[in-house]
PDB file of N, CA and C in Angstrom:
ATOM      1  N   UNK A   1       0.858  -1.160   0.000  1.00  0.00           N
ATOM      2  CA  UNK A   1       0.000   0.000   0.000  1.00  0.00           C
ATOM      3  C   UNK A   1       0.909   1.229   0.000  1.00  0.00           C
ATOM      4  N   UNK A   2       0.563   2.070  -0.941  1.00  0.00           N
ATOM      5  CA  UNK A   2       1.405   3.438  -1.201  1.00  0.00           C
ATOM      6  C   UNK A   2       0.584   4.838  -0.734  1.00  0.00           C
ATOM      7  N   UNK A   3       1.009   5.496   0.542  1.00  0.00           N
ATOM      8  CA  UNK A   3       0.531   6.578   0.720  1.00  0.00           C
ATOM      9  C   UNK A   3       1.352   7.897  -0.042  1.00  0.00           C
ATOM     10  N   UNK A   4       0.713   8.764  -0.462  1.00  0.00           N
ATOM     11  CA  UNK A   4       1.540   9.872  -0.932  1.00  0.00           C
ATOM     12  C   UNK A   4       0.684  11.220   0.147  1.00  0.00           C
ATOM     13  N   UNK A   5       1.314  11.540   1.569  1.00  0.00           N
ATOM     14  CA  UNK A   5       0.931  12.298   2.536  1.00  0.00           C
ATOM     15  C   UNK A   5       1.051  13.968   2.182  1.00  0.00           C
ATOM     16  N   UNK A   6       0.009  14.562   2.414  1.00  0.00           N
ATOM     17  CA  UNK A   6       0.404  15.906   2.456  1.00  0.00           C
ATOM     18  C   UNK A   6       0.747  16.452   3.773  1.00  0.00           C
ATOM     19  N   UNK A   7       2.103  16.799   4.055  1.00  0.00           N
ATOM     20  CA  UNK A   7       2.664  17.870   5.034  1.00  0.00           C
ATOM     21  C   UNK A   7       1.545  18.659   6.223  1.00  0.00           C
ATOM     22  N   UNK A   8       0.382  18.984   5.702  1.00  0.00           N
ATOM     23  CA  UNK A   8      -0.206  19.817   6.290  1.00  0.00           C
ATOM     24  C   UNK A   8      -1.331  19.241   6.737  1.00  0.00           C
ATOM     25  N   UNK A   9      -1.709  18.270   6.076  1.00  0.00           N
ATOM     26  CA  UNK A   9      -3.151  17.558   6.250  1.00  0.00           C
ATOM     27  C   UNK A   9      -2.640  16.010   7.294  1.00  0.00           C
ATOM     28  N   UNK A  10      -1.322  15.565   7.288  1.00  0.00           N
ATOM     29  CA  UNK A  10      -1.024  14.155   7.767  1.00  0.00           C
ATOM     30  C   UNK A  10       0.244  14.666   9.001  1.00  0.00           C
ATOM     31  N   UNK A  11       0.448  16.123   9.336  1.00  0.00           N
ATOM     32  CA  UNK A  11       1.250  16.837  10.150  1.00  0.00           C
ATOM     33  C   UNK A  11       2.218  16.407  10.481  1.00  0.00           C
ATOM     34  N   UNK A  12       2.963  16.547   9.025  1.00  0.00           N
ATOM     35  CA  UNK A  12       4.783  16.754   9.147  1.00  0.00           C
ATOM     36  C   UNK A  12       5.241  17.581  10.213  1.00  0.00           C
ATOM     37  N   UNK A  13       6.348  17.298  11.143  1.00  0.00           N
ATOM     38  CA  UNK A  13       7.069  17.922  12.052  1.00  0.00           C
ATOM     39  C   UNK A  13       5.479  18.749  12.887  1.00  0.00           C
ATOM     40  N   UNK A  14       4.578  18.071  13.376  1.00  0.00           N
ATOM     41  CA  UNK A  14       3.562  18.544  13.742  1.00  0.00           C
ATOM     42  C   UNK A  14       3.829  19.282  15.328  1.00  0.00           C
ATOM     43  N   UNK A  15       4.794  19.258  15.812  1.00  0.00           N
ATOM     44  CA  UNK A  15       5.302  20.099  16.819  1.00  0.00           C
ATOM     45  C   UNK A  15       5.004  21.305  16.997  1.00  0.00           C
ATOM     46  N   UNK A  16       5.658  21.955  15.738  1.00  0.00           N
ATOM     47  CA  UNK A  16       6.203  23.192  14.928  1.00  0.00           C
ATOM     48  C   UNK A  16       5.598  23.291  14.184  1.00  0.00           C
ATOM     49  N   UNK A  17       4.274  22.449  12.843  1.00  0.00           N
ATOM     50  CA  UNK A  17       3.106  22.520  12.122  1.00  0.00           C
ATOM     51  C   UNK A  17       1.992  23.579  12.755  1.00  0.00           C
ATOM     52  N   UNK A  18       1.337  22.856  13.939  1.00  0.00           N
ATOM     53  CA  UNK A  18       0.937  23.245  14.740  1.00  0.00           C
ATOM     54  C   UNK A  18       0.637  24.804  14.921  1.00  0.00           C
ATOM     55  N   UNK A  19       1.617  25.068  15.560  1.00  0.00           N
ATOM     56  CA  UNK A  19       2.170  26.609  15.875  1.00  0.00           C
ATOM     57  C   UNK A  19       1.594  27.511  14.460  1.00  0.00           C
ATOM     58  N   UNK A  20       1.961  26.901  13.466  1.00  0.00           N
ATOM     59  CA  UNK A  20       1.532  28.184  12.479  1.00  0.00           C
ATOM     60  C   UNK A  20      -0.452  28.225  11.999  1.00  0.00           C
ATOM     61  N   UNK A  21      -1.165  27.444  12.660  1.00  0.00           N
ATOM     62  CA  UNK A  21      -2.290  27.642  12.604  1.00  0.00           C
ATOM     63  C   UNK A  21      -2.713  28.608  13.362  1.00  0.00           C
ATOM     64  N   UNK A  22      -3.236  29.759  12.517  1.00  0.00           N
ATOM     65  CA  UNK A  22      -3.513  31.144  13.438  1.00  0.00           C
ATOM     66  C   UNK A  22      -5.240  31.477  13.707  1.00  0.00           C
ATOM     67  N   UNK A  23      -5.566  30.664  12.677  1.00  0.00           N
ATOM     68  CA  UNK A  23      -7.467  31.071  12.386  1.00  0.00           C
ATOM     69  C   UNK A  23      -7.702  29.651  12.700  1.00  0.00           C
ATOM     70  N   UNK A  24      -9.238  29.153  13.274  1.00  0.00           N
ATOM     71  CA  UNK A  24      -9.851  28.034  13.677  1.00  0.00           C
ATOM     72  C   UNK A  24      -8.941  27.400  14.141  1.00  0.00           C
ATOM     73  N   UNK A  25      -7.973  27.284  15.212  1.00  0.00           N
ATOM     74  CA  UNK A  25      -7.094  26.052  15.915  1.00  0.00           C
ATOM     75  C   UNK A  25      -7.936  24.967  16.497  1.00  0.00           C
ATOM     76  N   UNK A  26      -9.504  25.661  16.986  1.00  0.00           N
ATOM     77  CA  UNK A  26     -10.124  24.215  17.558  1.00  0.00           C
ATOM     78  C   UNK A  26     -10.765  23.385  16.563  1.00  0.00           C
ATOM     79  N   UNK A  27     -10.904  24.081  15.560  1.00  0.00           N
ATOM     80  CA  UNK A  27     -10.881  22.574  14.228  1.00  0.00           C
ATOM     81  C   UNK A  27     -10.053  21.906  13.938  1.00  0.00           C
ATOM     82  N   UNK A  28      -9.123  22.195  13.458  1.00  0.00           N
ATOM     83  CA  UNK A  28      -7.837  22.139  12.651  1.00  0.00           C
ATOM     84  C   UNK A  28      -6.856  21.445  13.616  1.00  0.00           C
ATOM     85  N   UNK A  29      -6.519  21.390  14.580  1.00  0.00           N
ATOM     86  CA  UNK A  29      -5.441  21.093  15.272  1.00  0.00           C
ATOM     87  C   UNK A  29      -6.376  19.291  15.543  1.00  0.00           C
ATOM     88  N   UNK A  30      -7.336  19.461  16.119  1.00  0.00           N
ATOM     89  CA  UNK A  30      -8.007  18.379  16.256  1.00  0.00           C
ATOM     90  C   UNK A  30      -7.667  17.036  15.101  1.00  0.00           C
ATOM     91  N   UNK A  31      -8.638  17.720  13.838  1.00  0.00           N
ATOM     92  CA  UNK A  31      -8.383  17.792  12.858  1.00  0.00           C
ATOM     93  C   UNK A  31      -7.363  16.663  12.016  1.00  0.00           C
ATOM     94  N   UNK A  32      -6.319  17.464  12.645  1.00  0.00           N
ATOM     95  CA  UNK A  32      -4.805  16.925  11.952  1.00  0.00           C
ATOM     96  C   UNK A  32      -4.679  15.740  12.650  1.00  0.00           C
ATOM     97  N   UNK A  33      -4.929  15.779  14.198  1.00  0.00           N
ATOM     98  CA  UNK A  33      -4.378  15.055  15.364  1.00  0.00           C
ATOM     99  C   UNK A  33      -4.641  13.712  15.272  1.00  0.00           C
ATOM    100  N   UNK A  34      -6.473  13.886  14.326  1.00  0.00           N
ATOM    101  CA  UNK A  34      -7.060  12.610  14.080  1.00  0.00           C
ATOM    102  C   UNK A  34      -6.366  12.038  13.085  1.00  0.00           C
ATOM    103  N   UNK A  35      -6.368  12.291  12.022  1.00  0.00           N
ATOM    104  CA  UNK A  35      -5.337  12.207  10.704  1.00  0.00           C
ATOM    105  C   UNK A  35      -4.079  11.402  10.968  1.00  0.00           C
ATOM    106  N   UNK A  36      -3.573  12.153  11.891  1.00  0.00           N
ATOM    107  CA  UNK A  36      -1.989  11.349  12.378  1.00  0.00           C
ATOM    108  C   UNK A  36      -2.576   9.841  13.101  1.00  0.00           C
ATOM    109  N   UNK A  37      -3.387  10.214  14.574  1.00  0.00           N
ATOM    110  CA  UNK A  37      -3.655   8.981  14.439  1.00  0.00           C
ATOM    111  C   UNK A  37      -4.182   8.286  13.744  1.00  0.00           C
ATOM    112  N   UNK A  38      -5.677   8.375  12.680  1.00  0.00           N
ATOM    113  CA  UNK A  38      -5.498   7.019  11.681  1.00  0.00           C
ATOM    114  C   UNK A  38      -4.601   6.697  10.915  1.00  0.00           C
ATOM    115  N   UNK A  39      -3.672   7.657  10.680  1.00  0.00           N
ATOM    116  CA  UNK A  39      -2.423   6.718   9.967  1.00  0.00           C
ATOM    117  C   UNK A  39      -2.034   5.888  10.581  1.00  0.00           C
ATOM    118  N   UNK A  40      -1.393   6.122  11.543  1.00  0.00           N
ATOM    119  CA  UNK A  40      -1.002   5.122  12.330  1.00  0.00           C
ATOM    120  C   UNK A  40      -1.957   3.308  12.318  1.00  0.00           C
ATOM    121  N   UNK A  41      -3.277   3.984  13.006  1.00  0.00           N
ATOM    122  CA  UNK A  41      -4.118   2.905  12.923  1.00  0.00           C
ATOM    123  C   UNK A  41      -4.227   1.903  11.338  1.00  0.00           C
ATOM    124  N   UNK A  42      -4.404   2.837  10.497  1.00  0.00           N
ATOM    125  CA  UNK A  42      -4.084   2.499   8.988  1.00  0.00           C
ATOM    126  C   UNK A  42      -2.981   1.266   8.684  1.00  0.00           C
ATOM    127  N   UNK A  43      -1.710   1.672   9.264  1.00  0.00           N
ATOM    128  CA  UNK A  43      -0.446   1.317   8.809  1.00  0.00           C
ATOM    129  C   UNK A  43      -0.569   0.232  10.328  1.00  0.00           C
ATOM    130  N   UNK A  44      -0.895   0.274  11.169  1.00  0.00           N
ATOM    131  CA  UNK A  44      -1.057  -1.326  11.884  1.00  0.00           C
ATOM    132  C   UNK A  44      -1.875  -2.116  11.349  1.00  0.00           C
ATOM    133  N   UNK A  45      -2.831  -2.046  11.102  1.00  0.00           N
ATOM    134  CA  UNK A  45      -3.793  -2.640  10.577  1.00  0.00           C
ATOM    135  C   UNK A  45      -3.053  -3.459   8.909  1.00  0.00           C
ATOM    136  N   UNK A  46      -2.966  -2.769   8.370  1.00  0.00           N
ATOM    137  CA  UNK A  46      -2.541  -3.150   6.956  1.00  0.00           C
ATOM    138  C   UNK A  46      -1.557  -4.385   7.330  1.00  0.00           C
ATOM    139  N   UNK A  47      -0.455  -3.593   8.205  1.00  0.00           N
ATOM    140  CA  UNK A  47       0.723  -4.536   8.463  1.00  0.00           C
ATOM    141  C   UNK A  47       0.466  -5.799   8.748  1.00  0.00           C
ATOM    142  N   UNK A  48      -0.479  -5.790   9.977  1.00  0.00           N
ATOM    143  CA  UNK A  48      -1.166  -7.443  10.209  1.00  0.00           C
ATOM    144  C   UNK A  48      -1.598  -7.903   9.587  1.00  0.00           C
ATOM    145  N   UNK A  49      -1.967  -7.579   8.436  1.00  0.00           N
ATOM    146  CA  UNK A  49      -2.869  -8.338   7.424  1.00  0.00           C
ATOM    147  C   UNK A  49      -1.828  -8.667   6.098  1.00  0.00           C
ATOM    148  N   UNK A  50      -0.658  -8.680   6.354  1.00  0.00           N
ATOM    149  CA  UNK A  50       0.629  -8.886   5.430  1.00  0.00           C
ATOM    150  C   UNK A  50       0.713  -7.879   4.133  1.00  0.00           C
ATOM    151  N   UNK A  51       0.479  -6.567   3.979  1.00  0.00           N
ATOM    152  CA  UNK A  51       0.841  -5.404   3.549  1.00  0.00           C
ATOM    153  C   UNK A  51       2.082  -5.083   3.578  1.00  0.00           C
ATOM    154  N   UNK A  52       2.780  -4.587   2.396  1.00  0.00           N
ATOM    155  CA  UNK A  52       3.958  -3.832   2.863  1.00  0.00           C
ATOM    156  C   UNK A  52       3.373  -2.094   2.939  1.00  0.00           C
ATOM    157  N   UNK A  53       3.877  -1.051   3.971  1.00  0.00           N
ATOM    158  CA  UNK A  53       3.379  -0.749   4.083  1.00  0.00           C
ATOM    159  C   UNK A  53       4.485   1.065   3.662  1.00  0.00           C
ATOM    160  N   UNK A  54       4.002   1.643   1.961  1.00  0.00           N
ATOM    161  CA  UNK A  54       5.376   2.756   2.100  1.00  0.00           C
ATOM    162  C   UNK A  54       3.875   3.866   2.170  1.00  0.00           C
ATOM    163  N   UNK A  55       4.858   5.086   3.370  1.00  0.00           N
ATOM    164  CA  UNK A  55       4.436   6.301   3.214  1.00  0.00           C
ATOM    165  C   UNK A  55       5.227   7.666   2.778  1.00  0.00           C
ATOM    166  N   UNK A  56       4.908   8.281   1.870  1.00  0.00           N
ATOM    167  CA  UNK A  56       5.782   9.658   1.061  1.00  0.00           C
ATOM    168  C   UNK A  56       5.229  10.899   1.337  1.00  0.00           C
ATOM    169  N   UNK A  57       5.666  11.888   2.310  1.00  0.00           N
ATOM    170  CA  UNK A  57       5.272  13.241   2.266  1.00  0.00           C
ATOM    171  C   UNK A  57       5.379  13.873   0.644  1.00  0.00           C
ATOM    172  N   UNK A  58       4.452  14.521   0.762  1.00  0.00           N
ATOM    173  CA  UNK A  58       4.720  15.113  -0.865  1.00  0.00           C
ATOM    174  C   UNK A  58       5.401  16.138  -1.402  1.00  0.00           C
ATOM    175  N   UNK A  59       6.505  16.412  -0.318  1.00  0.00           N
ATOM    176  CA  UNK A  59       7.383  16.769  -0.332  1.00  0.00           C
ATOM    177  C   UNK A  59       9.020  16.428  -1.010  1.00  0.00           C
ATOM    178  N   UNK A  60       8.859  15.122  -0.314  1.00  0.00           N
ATOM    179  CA  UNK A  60      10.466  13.626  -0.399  1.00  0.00           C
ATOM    180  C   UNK A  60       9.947  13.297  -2.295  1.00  0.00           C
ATOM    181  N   UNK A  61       8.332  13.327  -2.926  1.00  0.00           N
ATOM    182  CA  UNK A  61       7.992  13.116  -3.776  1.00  0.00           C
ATOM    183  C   UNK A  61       8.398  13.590  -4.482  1.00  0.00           C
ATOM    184  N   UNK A  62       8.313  15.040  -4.943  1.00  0.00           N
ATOM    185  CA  UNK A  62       8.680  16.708  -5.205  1.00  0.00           C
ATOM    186  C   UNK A  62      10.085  16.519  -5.485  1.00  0.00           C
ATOM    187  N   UNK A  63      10.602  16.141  -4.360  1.00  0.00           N
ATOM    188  CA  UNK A  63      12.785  16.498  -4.695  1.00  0.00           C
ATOM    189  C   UNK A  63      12.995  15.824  -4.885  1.00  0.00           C
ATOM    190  N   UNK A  64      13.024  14.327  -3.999  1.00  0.00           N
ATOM    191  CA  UNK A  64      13.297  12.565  -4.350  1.00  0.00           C
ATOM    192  C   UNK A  64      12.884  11.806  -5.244  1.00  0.00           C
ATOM    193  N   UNK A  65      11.625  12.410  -6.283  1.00  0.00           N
ATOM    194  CA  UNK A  65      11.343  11.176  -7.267  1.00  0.00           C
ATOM    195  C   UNK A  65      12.095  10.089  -7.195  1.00  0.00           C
ATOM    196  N   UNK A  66      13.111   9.728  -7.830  1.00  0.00           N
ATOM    197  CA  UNK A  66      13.435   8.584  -8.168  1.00  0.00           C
ATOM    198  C   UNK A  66      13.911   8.013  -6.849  1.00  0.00           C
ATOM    199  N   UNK A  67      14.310   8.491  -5.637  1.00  0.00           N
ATOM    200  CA  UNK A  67      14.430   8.047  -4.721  1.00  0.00           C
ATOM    201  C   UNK A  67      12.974   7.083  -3.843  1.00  0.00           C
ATOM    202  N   UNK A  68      12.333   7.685  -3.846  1.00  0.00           N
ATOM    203  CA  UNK A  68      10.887   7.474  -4.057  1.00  0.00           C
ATOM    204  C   UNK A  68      10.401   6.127  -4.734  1.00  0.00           C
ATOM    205  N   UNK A  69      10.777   5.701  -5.927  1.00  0.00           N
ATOM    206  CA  UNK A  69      10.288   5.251  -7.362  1.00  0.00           C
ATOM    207  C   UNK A  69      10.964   4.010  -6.643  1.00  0.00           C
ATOM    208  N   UNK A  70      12.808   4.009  -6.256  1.00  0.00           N
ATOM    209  CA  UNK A  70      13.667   2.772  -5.947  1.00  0.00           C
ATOM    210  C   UNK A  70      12.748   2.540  -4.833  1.00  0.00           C
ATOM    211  N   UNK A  71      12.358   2.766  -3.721  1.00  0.00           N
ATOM    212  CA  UNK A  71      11.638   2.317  -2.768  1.00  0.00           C
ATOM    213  C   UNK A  71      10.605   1.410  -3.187  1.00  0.00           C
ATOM    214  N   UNK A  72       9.550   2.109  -3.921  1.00  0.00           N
ATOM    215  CA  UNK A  72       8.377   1.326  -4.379  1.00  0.00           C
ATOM    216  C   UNK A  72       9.277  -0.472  -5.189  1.00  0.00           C
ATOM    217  N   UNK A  73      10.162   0.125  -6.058  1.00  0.00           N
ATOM    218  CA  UNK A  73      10.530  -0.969  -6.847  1.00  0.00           C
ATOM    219  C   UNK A  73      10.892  -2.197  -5.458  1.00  0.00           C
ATOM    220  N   UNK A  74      11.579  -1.630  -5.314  1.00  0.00           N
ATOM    221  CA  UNK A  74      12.332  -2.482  -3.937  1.00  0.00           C
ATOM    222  C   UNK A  74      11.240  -2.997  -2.955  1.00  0.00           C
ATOM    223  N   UNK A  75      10.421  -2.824  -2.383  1.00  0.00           N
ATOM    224  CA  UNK A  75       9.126  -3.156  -1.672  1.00  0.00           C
ATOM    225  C   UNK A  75       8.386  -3.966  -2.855  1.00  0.00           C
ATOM    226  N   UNK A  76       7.704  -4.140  -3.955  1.00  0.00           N
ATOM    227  CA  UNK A  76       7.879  -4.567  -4.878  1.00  0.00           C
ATOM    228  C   UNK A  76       8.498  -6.205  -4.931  1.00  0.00           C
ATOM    229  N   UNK A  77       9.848  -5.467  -5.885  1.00  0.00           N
ATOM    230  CA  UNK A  77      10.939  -7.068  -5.478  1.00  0.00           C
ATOM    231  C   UNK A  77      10.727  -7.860  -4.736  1.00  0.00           C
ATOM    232  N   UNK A  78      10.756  -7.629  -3.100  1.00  0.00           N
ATOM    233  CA  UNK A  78      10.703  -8.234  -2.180  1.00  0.00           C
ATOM    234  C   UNK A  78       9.113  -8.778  -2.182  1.00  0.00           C
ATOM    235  N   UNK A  79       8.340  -8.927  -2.531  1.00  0.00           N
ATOM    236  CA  UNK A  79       7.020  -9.366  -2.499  1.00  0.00           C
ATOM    237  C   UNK A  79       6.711 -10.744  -3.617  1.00  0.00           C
ATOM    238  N   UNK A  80       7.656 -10.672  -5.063  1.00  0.00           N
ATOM    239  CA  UNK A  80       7.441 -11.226  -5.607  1.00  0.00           C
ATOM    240  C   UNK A  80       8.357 -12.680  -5.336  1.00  0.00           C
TER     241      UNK A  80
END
């Protein structure tokens, strides 16, 4: 299973994410918080059920393509 995460919606470095929400924080912070945890829940779940399991900010996507691309191949490989 291939996630491609957005930064803002799946809260990259959500420490410091966080902080720059200036309008609605009691939506939004919530929001995100849930997000992070179903990933999580997502990516256990999958795993037990024999998934390999890659996630890509769409960021690492953006600069890393092909770094990116060898991962998938390689997760991949190993399956067949």
């Amino acid at each position: 299973a291939i996630f491609c995460d957005g930064e803002m919606w799946h809260g990259r470095n959500w420490e410091e994410q966080q902080k720059e929400f200036k309008s609605n924080r009691d939506f939004w912070i919530p929001k995100i918080e849930r997000n992070i945890l179903r990933d999580k829940e997502v990516n256990e779940h999958l795993t037990k059920t024999g998934w390999t399991v890659l996630r890509f900010w769409e960021s690492e996507i953006k600069k890393n393509t092909d770094i990116c691309v060898a991962q998938v191949i390689q997760a991949y490989d190993k399956r067949i």
